[in-house]
C-alpha atoms as a PDB file:
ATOM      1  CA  UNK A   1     -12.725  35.084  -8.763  1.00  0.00           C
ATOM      2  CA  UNK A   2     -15.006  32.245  -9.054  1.00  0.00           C
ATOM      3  CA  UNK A   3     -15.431  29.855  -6.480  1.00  0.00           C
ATOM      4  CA  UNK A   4     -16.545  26.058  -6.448  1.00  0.00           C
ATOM      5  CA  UNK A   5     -18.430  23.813  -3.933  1.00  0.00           C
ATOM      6  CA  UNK A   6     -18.919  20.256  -3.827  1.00  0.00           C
ATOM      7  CA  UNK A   7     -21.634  18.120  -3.293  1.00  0.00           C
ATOM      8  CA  UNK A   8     -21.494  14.403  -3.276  1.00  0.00           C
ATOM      9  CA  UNK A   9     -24.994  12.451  -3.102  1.00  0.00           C
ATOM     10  CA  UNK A  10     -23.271   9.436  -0.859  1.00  0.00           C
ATOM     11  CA  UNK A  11     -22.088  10.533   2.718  1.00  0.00           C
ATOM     12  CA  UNK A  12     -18.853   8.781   2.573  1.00  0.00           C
ATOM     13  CA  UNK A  13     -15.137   9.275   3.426  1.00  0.00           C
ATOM     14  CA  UNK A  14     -13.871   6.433   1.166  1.00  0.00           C
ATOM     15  CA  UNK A  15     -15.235   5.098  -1.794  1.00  0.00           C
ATOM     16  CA  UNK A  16     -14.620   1.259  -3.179  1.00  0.00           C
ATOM     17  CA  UNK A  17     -14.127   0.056  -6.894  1.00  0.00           C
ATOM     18  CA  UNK A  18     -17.146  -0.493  -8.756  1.00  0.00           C
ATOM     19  CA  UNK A  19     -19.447   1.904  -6.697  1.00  0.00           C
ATOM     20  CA  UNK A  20     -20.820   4.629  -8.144  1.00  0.00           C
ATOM     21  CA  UNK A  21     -19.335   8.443  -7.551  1.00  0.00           C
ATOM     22  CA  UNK A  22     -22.158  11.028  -8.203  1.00  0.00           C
ATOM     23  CA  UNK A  23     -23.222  14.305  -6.881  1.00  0.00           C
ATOM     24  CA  UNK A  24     -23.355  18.157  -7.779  1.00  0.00           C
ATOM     25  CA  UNK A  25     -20.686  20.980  -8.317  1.00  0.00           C
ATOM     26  CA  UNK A  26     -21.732  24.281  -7.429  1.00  0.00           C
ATOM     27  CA  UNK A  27     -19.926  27.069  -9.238  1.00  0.00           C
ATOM     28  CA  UNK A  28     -20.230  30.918  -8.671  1.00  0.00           C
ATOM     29  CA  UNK A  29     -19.150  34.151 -10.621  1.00  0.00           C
ATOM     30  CA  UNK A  30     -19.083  37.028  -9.478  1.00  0.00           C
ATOM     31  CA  UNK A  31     -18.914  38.987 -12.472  1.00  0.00           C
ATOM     32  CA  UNK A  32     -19.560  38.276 -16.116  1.00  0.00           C
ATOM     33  CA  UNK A  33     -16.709  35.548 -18.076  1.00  0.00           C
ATOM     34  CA  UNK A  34     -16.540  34.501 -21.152  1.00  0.00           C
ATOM     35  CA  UNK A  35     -15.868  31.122 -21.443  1.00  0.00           C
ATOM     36  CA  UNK A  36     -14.537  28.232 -23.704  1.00  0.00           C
ATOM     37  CA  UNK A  37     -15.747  25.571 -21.997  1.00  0.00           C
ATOM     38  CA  UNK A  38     -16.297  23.858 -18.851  1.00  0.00           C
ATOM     39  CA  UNK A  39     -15.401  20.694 -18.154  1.00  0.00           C
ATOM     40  CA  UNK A  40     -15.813  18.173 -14.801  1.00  0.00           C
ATOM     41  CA  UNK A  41     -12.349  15.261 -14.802  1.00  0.00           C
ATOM     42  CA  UNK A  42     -12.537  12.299 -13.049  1.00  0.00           C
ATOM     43  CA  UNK A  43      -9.076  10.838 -12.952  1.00  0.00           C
ATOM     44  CA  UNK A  44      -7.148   7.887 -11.331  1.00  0.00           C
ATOM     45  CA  UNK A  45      -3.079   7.902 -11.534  1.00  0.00           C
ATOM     46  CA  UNK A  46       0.578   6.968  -9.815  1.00  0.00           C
ATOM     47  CA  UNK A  47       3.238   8.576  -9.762  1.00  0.00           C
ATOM     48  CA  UNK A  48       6.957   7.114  -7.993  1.00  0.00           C
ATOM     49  CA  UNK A  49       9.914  10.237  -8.388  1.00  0.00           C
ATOM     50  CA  UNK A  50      13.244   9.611  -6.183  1.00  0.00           C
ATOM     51  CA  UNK A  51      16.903  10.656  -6.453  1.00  0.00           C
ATOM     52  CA  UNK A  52      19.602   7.763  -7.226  1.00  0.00           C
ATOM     53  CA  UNK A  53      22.176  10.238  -4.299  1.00  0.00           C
ATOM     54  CA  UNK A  54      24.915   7.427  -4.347  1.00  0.00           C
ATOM     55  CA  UNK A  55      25.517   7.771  -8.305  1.00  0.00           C
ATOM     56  CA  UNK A  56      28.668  10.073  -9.645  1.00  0.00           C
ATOM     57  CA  UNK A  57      25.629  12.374 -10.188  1.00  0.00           C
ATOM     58  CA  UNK A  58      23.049  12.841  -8.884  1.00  0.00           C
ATOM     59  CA  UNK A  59      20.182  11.561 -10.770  1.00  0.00           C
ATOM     60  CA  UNK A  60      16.227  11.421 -11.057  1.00  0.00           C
ATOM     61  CA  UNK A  61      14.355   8.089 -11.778  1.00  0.00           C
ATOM     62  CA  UNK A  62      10.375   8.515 -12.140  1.00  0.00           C
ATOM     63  CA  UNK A  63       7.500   6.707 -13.721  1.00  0.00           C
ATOM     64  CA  UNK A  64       3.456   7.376 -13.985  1.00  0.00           C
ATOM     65  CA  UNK A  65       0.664   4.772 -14.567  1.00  0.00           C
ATOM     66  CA  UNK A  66      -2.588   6.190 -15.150  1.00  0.00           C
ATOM     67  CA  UNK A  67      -6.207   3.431 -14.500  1.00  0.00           C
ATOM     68  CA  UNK A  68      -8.779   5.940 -15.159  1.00  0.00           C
ATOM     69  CA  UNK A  69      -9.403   9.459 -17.030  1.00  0.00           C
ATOM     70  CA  UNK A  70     -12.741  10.620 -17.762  1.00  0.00           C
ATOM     71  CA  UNK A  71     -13.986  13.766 -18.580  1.00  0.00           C
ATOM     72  CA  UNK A  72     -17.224  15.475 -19.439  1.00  0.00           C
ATOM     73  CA  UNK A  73     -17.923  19.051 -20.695  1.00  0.00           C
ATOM     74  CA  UNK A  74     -20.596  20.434 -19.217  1.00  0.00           C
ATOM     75  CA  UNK A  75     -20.811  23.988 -20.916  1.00  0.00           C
ATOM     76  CA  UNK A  76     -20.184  24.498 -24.521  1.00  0.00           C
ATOM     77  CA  UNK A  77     -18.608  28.071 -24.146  1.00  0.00           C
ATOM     78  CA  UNK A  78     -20.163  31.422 -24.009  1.00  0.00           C
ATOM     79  CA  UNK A  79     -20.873  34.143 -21.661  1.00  0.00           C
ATOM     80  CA  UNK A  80     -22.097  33.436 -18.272  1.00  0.00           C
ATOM     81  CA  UNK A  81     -23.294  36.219 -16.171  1.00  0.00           C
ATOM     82  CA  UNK A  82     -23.088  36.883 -12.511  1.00  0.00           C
ATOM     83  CA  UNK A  83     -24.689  33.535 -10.661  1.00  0.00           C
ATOM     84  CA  UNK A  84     -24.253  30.116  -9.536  1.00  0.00           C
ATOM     85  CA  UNK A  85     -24.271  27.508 -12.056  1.00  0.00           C
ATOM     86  CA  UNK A  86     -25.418  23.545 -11.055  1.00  0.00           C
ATOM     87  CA  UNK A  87     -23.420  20.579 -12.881  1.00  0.00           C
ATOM     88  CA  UNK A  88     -24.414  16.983 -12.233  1.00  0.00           C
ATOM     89  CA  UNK A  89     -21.478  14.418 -12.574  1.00  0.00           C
ATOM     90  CA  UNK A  90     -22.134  10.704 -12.126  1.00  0.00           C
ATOM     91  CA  UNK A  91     -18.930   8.614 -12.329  1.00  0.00           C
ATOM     92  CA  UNK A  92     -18.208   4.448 -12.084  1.00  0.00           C
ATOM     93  CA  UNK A  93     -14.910   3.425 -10.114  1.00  0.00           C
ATOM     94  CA  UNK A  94     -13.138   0.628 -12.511  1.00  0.00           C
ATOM     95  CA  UNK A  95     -12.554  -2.717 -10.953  1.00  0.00           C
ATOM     96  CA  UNK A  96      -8.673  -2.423 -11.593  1.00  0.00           C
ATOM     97  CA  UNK A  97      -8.592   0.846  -9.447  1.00  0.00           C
ATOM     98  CA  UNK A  98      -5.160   0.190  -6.904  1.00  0.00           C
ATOM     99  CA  UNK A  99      -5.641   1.545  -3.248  1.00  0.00           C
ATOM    100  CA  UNK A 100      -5.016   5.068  -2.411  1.00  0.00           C
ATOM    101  CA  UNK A 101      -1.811   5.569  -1.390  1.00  0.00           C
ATOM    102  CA  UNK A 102       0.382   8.018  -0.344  1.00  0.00           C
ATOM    103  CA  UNK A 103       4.685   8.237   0.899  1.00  0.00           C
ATOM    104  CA  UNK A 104       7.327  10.127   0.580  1.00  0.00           C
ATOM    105  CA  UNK A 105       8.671   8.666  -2.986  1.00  0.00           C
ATOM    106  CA  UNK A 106       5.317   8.014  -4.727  1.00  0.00           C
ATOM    107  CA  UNK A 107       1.659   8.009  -4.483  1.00  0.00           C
ATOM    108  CA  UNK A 108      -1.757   6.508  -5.993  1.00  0.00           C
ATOM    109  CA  UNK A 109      -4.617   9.255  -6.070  1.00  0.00           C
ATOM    110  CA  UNK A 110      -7.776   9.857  -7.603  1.00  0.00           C
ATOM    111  CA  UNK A 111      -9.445  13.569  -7.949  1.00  0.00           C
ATOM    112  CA  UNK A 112     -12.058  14.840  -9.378  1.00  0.00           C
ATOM    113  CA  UNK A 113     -11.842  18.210 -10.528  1.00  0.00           C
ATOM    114  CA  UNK A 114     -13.904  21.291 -12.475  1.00  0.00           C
ATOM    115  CA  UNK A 115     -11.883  23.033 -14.867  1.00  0.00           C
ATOM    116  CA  UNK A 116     -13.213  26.169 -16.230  1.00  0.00           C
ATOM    117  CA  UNK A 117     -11.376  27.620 -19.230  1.00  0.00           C
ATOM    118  CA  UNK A 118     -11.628  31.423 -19.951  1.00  0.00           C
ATOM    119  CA  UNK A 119     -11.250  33.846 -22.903  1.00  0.00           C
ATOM    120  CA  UNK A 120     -10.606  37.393 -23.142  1.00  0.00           C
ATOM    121  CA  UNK A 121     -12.706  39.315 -25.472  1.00  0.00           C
ATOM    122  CA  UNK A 122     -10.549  39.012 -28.451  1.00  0.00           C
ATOM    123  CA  UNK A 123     -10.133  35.356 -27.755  1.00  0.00           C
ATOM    124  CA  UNK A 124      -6.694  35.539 -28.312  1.00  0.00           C
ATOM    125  CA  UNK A 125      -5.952  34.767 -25.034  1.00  0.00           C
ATOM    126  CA  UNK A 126      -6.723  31.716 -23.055  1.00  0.00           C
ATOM    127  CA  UNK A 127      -7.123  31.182 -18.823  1.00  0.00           C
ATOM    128  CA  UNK A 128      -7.476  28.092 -17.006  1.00  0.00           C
ATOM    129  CA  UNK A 129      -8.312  27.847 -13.449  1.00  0.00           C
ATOM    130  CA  UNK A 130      -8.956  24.694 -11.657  1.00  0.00           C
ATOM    131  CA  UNK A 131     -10.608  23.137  -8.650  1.00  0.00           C
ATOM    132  CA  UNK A 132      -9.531  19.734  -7.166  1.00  0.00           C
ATOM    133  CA  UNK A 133     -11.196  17.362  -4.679  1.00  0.00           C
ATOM    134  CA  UNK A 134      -9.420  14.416  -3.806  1.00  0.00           C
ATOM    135  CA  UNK A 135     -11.411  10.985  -3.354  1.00  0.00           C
ATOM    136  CA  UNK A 136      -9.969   7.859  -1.554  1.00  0.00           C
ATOM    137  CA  UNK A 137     -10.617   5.048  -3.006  1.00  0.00           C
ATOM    138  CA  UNK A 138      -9.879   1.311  -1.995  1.00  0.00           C
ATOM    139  CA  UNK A 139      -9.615  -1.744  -4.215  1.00  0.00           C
ATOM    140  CA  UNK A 140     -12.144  -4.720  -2.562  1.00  0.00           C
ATOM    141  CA  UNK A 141      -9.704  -7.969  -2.760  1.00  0.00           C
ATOM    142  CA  UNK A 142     -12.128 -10.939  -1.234  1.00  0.00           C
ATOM    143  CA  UNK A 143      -9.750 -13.744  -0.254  1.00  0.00           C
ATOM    144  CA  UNK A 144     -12.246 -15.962   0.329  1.00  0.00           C
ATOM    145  CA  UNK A 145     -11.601 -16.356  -3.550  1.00  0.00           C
ATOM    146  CA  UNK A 146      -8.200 -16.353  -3.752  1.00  0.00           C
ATOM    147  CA  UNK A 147      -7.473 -20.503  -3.842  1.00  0.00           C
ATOM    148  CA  UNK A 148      -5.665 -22.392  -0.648  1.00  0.00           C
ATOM    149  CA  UNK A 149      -4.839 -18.767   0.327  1.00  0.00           C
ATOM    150  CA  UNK A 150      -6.579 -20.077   3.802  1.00  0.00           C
ATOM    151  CA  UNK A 151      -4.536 -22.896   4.337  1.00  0.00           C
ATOM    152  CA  UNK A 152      -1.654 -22.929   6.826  1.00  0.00           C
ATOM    153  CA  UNK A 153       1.446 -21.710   5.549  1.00  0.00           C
ATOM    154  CA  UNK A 154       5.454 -22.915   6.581  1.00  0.00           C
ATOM    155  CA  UNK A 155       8.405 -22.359   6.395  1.00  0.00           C
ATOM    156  CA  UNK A 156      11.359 -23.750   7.168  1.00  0.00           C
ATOM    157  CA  UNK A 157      15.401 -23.636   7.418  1.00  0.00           C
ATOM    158  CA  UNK A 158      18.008 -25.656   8.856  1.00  0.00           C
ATOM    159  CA  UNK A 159      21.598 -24.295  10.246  1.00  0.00           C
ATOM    160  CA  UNK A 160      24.994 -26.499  10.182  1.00  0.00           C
ATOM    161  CA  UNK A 161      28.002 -26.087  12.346  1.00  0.00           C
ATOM    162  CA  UNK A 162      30.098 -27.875  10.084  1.00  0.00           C
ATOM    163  CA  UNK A 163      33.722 -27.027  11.999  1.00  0.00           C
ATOM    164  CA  UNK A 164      32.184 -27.400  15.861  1.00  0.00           C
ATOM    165  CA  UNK A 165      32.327 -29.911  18.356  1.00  0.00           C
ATOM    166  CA  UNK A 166      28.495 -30.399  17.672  1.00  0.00           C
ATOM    167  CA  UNK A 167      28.314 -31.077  14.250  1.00  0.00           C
ATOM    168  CA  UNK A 168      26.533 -34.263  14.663  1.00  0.00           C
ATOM    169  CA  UNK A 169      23.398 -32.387  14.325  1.00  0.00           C
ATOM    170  CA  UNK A 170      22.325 -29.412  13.074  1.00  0.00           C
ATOM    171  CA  UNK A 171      19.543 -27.080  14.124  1.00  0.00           C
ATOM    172  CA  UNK A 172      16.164 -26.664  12.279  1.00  0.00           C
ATOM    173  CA  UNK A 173      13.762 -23.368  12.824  1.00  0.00           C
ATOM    174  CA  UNK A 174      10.154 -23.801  11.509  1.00  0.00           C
ATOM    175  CA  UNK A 175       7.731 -20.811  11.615  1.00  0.00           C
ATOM    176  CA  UNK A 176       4.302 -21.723  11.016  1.00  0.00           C
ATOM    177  CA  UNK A 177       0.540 -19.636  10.532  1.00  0.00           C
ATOM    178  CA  UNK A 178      -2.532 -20.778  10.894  1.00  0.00           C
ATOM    179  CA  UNK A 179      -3.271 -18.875   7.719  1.00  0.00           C
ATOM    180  CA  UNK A 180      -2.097 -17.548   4.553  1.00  0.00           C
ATOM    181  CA  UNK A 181      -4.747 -14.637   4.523  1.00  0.00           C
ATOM    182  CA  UNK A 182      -6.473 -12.418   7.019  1.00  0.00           C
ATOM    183  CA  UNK A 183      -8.415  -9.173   6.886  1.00  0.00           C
ATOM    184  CA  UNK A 184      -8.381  -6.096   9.101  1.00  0.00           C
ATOM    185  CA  UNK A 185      -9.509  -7.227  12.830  1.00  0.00           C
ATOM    186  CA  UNK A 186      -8.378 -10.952  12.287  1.00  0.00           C
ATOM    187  CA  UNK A 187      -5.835 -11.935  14.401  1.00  0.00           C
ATOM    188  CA  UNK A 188      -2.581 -13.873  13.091  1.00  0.00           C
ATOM    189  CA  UNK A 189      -1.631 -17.003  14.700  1.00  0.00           C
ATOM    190  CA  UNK A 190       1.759 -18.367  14.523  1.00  0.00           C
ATOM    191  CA  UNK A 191       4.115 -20.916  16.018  1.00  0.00           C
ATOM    192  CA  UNK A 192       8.181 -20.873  16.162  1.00  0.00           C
ATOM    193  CA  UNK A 193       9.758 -24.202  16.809  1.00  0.00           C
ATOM    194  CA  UNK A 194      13.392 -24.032  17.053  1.00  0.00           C
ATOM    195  CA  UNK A 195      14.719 -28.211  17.368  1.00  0.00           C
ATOM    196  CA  UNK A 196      18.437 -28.280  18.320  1.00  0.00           C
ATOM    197  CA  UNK A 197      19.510 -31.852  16.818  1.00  0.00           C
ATOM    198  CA  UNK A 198      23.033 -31.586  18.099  1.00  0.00           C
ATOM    199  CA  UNK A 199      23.262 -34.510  21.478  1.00  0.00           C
ATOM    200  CA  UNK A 200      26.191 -32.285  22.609  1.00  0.00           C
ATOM    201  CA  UNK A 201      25.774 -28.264  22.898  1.00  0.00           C
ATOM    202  CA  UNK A 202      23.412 -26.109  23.701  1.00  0.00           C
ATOM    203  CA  UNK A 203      22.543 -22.761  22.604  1.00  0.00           C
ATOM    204  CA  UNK A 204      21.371 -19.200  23.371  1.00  0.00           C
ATOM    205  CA  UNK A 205      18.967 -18.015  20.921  1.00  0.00           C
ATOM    206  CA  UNK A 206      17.142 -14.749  20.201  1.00  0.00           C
ATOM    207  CA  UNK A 207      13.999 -14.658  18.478  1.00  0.00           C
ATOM    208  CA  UNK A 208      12.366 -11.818  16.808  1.00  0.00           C
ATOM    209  CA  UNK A 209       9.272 -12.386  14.931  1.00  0.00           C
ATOM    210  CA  UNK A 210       8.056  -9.034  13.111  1.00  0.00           C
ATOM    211  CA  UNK A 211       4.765  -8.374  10.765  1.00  0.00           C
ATOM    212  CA  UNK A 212       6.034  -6.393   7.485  1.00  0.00           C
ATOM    213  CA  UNK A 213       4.257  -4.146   5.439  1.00  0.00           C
ATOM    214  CA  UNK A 214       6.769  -4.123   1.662  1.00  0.00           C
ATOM    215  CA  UNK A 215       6.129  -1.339  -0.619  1.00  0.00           C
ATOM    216  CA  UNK A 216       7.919  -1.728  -3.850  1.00  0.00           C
ATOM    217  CA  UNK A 217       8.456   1.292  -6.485  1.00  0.00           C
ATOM    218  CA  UNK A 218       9.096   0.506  -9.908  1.00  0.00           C
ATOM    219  CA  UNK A 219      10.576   3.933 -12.472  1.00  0.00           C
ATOM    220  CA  UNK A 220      10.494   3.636 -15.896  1.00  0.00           C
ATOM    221  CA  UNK A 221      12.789   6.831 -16.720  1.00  0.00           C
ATOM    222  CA  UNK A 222      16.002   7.167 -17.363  1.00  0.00           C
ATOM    223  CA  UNK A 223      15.439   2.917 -17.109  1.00  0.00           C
ATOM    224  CA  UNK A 224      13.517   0.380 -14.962  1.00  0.00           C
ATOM    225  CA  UNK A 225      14.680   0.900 -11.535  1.00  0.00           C
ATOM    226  CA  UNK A 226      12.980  -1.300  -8.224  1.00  0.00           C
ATOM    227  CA  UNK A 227      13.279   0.233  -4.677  1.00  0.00           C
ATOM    228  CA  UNK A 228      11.416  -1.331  -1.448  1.00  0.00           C
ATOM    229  CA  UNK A 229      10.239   0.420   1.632  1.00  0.00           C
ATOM    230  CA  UNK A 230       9.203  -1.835   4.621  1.00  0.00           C
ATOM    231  CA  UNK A 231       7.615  -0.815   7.674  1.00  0.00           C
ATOM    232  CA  UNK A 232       7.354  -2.700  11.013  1.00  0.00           C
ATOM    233  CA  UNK A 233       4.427  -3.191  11.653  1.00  0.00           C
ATOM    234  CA  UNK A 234       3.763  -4.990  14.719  1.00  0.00           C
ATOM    235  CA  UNK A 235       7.096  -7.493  16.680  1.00  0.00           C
ATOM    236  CA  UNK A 236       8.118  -9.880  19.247  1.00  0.00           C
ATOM    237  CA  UNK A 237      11.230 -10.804  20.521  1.00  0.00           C
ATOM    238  CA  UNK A 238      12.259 -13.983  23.235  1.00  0.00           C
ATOM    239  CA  UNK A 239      15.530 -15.337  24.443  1.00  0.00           C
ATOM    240  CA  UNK A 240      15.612 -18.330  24.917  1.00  0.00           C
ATOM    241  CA  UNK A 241      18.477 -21.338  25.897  1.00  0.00           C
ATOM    242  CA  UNK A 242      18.023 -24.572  23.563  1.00  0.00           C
ATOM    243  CA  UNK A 243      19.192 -27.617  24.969  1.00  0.00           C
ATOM    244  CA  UNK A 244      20.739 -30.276  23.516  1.00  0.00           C
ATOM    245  CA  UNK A 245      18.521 -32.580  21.638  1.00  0.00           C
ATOM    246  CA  UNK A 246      14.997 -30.989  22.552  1.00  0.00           C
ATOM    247  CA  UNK A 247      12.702 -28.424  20.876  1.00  0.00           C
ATOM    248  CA  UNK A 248      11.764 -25.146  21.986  1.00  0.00           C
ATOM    249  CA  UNK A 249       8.088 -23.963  20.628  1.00  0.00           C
ATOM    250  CA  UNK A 250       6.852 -20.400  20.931  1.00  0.00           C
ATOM    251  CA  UNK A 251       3.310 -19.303  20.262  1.00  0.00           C
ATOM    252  CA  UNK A 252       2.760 -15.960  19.497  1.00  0.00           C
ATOM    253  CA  UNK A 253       0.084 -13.333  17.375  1.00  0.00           C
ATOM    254  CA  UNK A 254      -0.652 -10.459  16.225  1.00  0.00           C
ATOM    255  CA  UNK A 255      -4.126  -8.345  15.483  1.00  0.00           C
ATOM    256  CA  UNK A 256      -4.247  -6.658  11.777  1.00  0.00           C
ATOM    257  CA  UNK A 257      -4.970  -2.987  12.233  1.00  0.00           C
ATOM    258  CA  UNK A 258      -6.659  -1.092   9.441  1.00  0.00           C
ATOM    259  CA  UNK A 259      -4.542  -1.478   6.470  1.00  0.00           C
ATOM    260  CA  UNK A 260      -4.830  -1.153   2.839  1.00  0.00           C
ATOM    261  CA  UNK A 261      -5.312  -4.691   1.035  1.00  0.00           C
ATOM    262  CA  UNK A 262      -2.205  -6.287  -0.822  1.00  0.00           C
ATOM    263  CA  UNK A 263      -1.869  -4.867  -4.340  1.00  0.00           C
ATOM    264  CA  UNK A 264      -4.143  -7.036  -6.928  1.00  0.00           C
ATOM    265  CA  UNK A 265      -1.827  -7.180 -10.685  1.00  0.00           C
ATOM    266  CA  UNK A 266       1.428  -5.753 -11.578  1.00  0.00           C
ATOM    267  CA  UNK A 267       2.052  -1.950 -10.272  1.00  0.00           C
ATOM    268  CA  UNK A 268       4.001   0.943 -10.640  1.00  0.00           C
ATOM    269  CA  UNK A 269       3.814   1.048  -6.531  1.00  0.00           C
ATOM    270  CA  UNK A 270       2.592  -2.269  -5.109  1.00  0.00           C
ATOM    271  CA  UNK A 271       2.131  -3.395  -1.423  1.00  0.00           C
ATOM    272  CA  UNK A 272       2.363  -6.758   0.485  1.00  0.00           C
ATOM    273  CA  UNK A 273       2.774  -7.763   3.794  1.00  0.00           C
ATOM    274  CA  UNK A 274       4.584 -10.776   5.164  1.00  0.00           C
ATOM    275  CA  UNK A 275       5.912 -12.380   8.502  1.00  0.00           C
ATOM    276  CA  UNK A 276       9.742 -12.105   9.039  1.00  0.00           C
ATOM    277  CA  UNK A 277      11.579 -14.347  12.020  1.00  0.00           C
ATOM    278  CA  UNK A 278      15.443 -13.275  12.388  1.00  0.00           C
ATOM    279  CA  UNK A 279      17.212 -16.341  14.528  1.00  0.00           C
ATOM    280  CA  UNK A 280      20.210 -15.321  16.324  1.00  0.00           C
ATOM    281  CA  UNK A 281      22.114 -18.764  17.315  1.00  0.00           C
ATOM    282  CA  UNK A 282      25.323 -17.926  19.639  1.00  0.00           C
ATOM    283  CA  UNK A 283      27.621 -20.577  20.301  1.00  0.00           C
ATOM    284  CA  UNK A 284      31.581 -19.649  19.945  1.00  0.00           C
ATOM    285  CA  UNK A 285      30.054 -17.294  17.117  1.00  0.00           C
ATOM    286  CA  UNK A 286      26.458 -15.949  16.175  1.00  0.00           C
ATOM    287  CA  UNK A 287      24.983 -17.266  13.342  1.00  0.00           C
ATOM    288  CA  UNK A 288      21.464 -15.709  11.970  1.00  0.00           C
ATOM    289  CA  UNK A 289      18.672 -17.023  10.436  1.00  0.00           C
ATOM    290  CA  UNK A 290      16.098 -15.173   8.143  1.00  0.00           C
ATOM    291  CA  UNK A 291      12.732 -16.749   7.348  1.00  0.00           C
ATOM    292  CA  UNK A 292      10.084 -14.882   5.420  1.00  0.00           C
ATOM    293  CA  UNK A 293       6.115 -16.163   5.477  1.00  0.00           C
ATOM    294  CA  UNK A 294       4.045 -14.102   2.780  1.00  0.00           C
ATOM    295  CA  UNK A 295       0.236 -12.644   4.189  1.00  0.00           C
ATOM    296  CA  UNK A 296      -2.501 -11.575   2.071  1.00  0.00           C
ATOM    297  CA  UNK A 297      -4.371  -8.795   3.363  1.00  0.00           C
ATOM    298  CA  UNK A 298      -7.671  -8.238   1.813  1.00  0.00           C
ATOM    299  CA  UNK A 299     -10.813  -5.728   2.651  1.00  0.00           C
ATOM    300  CA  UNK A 300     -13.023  -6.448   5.316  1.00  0.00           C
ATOM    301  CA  UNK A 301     -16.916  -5.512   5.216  1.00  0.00           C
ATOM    302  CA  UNK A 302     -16.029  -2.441   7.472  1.00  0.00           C
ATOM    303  CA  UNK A 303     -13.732   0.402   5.006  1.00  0.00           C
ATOM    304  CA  UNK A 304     -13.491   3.083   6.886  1.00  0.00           C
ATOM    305  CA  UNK A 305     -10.631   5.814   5.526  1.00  0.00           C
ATOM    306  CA  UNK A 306      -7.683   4.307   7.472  1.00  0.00           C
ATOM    307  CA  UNK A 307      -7.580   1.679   4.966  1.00  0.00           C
ATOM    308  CA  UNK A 308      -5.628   3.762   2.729  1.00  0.00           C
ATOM    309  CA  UNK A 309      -3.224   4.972   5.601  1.00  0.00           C
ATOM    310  CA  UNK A 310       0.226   4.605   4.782  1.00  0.00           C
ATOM    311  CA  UNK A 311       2.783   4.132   7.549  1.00  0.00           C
ATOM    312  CA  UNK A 312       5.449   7.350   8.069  1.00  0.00           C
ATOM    313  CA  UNK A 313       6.732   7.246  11.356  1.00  0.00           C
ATOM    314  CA  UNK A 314       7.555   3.188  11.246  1.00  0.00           C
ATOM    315  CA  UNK A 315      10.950   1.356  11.426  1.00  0.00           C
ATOM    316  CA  UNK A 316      12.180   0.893   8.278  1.00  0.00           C
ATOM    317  CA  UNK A 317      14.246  -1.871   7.230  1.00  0.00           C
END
């Protein structure tokens, strides 16, 4: 059987859009083929597959999105005898490229492959035998241009105890960042101001402040289907007692690991990352509050492969 080695001219674990992929591939035979062709693929695609469990039965939603597919033949067919035959390929990474990605319902991949397609001698019958190396590629997003995506974000929300003793005043939660957007190594500063407006009760209240990382899956067979993944990245929790009438402020960050950058355009699999604050008010009952705070996450100078790492052993929510 023949076998296949590849060269690549760049010493590099990851590759990002717009550079150049280029190098060698080394194939050997051991005895004489006959051949139809042989051709070197560069391809880019997604693929999301899951099973809908809860339905009457069981059924399979999927979709594929495809950025890039080139392909060069670099033998015109004939008969090659016993050696090792040198191919040059010399590829450009589109722009548009998503992030490598890969989890248990759907990936993003790019490979490059050799494909060598054989004859018998009556060329009546036809063999195809393959060999696949898999390139990870991440998608630069500068948010330097993206506009007030630097500016400090907020959000707020306001709880009412309409039936209590302490209705005169209800209590307002504001979580704040210093930022919208950060890259890997930045570190994400936030404040949590809970202000109890009532003048007569006070209240325990537990905080947790978590950083998210959302993948959403879109399937386009049988129908348009969305799911979402989320991860924890990184949390905080406090208890804390809020008297009557005063504010309680919390400062808090966290450090962004190595992560891939928030999906650029619309996506069969997309990824963002945002800051979540669950409020747990108890009184005579618990009441919750949810806030969400978007982050951009874009590349840093430094890509290094664990940009494309996607989270498996996280909490999911």
């Amino acid at each position: 059987m023949p076998t296949c080695e590849f060269t690549f001219d760049r010493d590099t674990a990851v590759y990002v859009c717009g550079e150049k992929l280029s190098g060698s591939l080394a194939v050997a035979f051991t005895k004489e083929r006959l051949l139809e062709d042989i051709r070197i693929d560069f391809s880019g695609k997604a693929t999301v597959s899951w099973v809908d469990t809860m339905a009457r039965f069981p059924k399979l939603y999927s979709a594929e999105e495809t950025y890039m597919e080139m392909e060069t033949v670099v033998f015109q067919g004939g008969l090659l005898k016993p050696n090792t035959y040198n191919y040059r390929f010399n590829y450009l990474i589109p722009d548009i490229c998503p992030t490598t990605c890969t989890t248990d319902i759907g990936r993003i991949y790019y490979e490059l492959s050799l494909i060598l397609s054989f004859l018998d001698k009556t060329h009546d019958k036809k063999e195809t035998r393959k060999f696949t190396h898999e390139i990870l590629v991440v998608q630069v997003f500068n948010i330097d241009k993206v506009p007030n995506a630097l500016l400090p974000v907020i959000r707020n929300d306001e709880i009412f105890f309409c039936c209590w003793p302490c209705s005169a005043g209800p209590i307002s939660i504001h979580l704040k960042t210093a930022s919208g957007a950060y890259i890997p190594g930045n570190t994400i500063n936030f404040s949590i101001e809970v202000n109890n407006m009532s003048k007569r009760c006070e209240f325990r209240t537990h905080i947790t402040a978590s950083f998210m990382q959302v993948y959403k899956f879109t399937t386009q067979v049988p129908r348009r289907r969305t799911r979402y993944i989320s991860y924890i990245l990184n949390s905080v929790e406090h208890r804390i007692i809020v008297k009557t009438d005063d504010i309680a402020s919390l400062d808090e960050k966290f450090v962004v690991p190595p992560l891939p950058p928030s999906t650029q355009g619309t996506h069969i699999i997309s990824i963002k990352y945002e800051l979540r604050l669950e409020t747990r008010i108890s009184y005579i009952t618990q009441t919750t509050s949810d806030l969400t705070l978007p982050i951009l996450i874009g590349t840093s100078a430094d890509i290094t492969p664990e940009h494309t790492n996607t989270l498996r052993k996280s909490r999911r929510l």
